[in-house]
C-alpha atoms as a PDB file:
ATOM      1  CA  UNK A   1      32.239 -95.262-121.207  1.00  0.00           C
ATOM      2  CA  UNK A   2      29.601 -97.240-119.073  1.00  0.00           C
ATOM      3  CA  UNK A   3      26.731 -98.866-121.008  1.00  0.00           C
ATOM      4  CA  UNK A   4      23.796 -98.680-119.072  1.00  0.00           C
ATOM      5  CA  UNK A   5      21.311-101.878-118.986  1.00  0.00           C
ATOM      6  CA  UNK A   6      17.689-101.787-119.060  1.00  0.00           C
ATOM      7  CA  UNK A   7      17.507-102.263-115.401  1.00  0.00           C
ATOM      8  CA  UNK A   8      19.378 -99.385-115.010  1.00  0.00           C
ATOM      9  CA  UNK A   9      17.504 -97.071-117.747  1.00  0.00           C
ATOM     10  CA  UNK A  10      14.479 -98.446-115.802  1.00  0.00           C
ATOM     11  CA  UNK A  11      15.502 -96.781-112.930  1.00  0.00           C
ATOM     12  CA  UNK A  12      16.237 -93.614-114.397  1.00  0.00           C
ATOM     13  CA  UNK A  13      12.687 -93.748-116.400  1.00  0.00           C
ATOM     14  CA  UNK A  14      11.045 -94.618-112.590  1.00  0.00           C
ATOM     15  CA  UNK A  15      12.082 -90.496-111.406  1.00  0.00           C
ATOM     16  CA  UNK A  16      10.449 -89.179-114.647  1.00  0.00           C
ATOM     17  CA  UNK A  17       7.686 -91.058-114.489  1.00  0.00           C
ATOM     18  CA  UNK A  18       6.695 -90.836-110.961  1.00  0.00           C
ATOM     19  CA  UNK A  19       7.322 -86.844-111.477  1.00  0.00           C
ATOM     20  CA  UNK A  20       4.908 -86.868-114.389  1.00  0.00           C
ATOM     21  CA  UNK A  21       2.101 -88.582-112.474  1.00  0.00           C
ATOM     22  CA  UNK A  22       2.758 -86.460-109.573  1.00  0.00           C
ATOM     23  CA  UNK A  23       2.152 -83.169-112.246  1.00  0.00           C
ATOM     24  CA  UNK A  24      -0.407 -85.303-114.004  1.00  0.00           C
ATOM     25  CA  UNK A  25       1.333 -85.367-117.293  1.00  0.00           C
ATOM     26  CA  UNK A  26       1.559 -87.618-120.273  1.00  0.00           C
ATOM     27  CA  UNK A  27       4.723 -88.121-121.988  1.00  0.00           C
ATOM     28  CA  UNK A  28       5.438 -89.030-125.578  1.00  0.00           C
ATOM     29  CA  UNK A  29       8.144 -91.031-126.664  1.00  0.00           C
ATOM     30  CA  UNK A  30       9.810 -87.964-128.086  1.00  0.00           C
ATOM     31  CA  UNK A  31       9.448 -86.571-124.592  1.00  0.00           C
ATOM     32  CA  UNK A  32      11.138 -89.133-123.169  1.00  0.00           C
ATOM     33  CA  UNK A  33      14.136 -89.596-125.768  1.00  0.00           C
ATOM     34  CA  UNK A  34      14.611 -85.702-124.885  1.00  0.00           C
ATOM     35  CA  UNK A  35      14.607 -85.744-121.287  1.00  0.00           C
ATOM     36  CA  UNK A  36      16.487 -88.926-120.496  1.00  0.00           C
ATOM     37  CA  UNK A  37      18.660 -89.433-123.525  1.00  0.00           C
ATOM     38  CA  UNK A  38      17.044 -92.915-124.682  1.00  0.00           C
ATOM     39  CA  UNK A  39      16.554 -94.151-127.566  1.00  0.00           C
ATOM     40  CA  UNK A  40      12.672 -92.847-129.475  1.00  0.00           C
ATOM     41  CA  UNK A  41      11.803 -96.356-128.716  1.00  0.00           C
ATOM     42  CA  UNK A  42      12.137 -96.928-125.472  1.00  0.00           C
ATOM     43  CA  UNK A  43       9.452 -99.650-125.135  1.00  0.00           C
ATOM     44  CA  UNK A  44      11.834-102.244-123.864  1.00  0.00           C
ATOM     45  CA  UNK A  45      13.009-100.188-120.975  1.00  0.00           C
ATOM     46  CA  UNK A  46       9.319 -99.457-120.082  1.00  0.00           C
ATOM     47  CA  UNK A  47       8.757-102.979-120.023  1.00  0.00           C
ATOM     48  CA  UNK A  48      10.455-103.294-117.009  1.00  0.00           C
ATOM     49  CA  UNK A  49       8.976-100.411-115.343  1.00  0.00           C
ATOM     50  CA  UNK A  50       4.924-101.918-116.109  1.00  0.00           C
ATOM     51  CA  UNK A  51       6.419-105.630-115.056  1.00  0.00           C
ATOM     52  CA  UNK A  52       7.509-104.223-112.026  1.00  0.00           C
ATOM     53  CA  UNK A  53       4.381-102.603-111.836  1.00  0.00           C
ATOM     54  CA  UNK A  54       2.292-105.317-112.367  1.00  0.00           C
ATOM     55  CA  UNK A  55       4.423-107.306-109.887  1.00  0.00           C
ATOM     56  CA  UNK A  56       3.644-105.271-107.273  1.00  0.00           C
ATOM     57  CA  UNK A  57       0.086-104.032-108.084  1.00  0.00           C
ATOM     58  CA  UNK A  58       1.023-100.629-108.527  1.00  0.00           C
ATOM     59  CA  UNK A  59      -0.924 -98.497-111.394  1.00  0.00           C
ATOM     60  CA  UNK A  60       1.340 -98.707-114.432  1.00  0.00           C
ATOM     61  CA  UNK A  61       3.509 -95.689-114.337  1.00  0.00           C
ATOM     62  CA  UNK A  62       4.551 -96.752-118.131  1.00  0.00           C
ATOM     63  CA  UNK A  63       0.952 -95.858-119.330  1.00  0.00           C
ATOM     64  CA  UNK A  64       1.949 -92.152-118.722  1.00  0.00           C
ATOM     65  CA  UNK A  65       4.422 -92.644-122.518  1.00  0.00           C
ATOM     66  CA  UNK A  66       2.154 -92.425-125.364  1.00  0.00           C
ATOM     67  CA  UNK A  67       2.682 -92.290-129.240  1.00  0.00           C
ATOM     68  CA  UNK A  68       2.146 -88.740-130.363  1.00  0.00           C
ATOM     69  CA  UNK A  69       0.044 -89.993-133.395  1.00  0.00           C
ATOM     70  CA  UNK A  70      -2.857 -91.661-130.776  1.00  0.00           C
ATOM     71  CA  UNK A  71      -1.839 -91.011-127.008  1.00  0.00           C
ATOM     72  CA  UNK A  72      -1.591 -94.876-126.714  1.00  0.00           C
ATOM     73  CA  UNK A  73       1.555 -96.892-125.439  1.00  0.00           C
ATOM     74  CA  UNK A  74       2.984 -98.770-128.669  1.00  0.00           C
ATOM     75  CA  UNK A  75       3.421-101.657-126.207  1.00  0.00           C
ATOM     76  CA  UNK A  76       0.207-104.601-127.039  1.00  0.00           C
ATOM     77  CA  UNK A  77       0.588-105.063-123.023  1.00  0.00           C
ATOM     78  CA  UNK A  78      -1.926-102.238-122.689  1.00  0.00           C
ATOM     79  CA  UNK A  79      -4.870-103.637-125.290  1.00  0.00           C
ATOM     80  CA  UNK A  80      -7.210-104.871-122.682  1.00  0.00           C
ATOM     81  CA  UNK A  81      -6.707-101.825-120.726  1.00  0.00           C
ATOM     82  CA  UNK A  82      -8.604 -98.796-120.259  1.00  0.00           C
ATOM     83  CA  UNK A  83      -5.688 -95.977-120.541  1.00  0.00           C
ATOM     84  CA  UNK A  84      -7.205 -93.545-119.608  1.00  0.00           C
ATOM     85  CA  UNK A  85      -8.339 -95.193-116.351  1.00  0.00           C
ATOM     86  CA  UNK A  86      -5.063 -96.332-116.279  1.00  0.00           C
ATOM     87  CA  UNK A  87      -3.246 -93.195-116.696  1.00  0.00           C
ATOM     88  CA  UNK A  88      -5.891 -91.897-113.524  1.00  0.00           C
ATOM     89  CA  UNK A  89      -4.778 -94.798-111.098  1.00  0.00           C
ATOM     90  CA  UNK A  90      -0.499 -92.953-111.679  1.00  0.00           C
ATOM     91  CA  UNK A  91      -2.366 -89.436-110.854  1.00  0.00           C
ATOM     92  CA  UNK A  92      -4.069 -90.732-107.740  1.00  0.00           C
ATOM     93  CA  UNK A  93      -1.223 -92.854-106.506  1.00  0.00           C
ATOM     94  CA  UNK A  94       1.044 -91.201-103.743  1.00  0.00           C
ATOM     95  CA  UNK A  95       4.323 -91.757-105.782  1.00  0.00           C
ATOM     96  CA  UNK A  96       6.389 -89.957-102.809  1.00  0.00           C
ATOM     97  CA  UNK A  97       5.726 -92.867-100.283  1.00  0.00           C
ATOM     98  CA  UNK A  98       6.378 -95.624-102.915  1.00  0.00           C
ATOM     99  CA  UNK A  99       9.984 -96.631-102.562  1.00  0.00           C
ATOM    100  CA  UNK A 100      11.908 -96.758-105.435  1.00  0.00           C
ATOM    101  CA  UNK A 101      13.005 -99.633-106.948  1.00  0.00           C
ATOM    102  CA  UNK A 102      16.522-101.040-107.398  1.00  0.00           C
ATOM    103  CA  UNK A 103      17.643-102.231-110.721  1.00  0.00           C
ATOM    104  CA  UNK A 104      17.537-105.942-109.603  1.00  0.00           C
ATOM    105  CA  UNK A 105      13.933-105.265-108.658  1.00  0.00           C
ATOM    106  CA  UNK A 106      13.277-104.550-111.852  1.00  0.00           C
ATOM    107  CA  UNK A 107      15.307-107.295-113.209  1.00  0.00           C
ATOM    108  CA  UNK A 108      13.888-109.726-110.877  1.00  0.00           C
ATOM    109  CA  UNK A 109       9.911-108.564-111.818  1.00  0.00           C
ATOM    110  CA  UNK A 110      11.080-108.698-115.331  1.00  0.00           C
ATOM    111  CA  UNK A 111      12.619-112.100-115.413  1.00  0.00           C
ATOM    112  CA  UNK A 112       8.885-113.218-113.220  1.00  0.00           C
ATOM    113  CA  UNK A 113       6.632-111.678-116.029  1.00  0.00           C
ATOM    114  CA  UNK A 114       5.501-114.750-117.401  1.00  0.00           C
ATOM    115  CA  UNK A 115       1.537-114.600-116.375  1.00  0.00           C
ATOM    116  CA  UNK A 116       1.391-111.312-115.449  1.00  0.00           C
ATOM    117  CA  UNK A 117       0.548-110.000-119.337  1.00  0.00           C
ATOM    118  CA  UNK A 118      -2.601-111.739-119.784  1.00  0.00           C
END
């Protein structure tokens, strides 16, 4: 059996969530553990999707996975951010142009994310 790594689950998070902003939909964590397989808690694989993000000034695609209970990401990385505004920026965003990343992209923007969560 291969074990994936979180580089790898970012990846296969990246299709889903470009998909949902291109249909303008918000995922919950439930969602998410359904479609893809993960784990309920998939916050650390989404970190390396919003570092990536972040990295490359890209609207946060990781925004689009909410808690059920609030519609807010569990993550504290999204506390001085608007969501909602947020969540807008992924609708907007031509997701079809954006290449997608490789795993050691994310790796690489996730190992760099010192100063980019402030």
């Amino acid at each position: 059996m291969t074990i994936m790594h979180y580089p790898q689950r970012a990846l296969q998070l990246w299709s889903l969530l470009a998909l949902a902003a291109m249909t303008r939909t918000i995922l919950t964590y439930d969602d998410v553990s359904a479609l893809t397989g993960l784990p309920t808690d998939s916050a650390k694989t989404l970190g390396y999707v919003y570092f990536y993000c972040a990295q490359y000034k890209l609207p946060l695609l990781s925004s689009l996975v909410v808690r059920k209970e609030d519609y807010k990401p569990s993550s504290d990385l999204y506390d001085k951010l608007d969501i909602r505004a947020e969540q807008r920026r992924c609708f907007a965003h031509d997701w079809l142009k954006q290449p997608v990343p490789s795993p050691d992209e994310f790796e690489t923007a996730h190992a760099a994310k010192a100063g980019l969560n402030g």
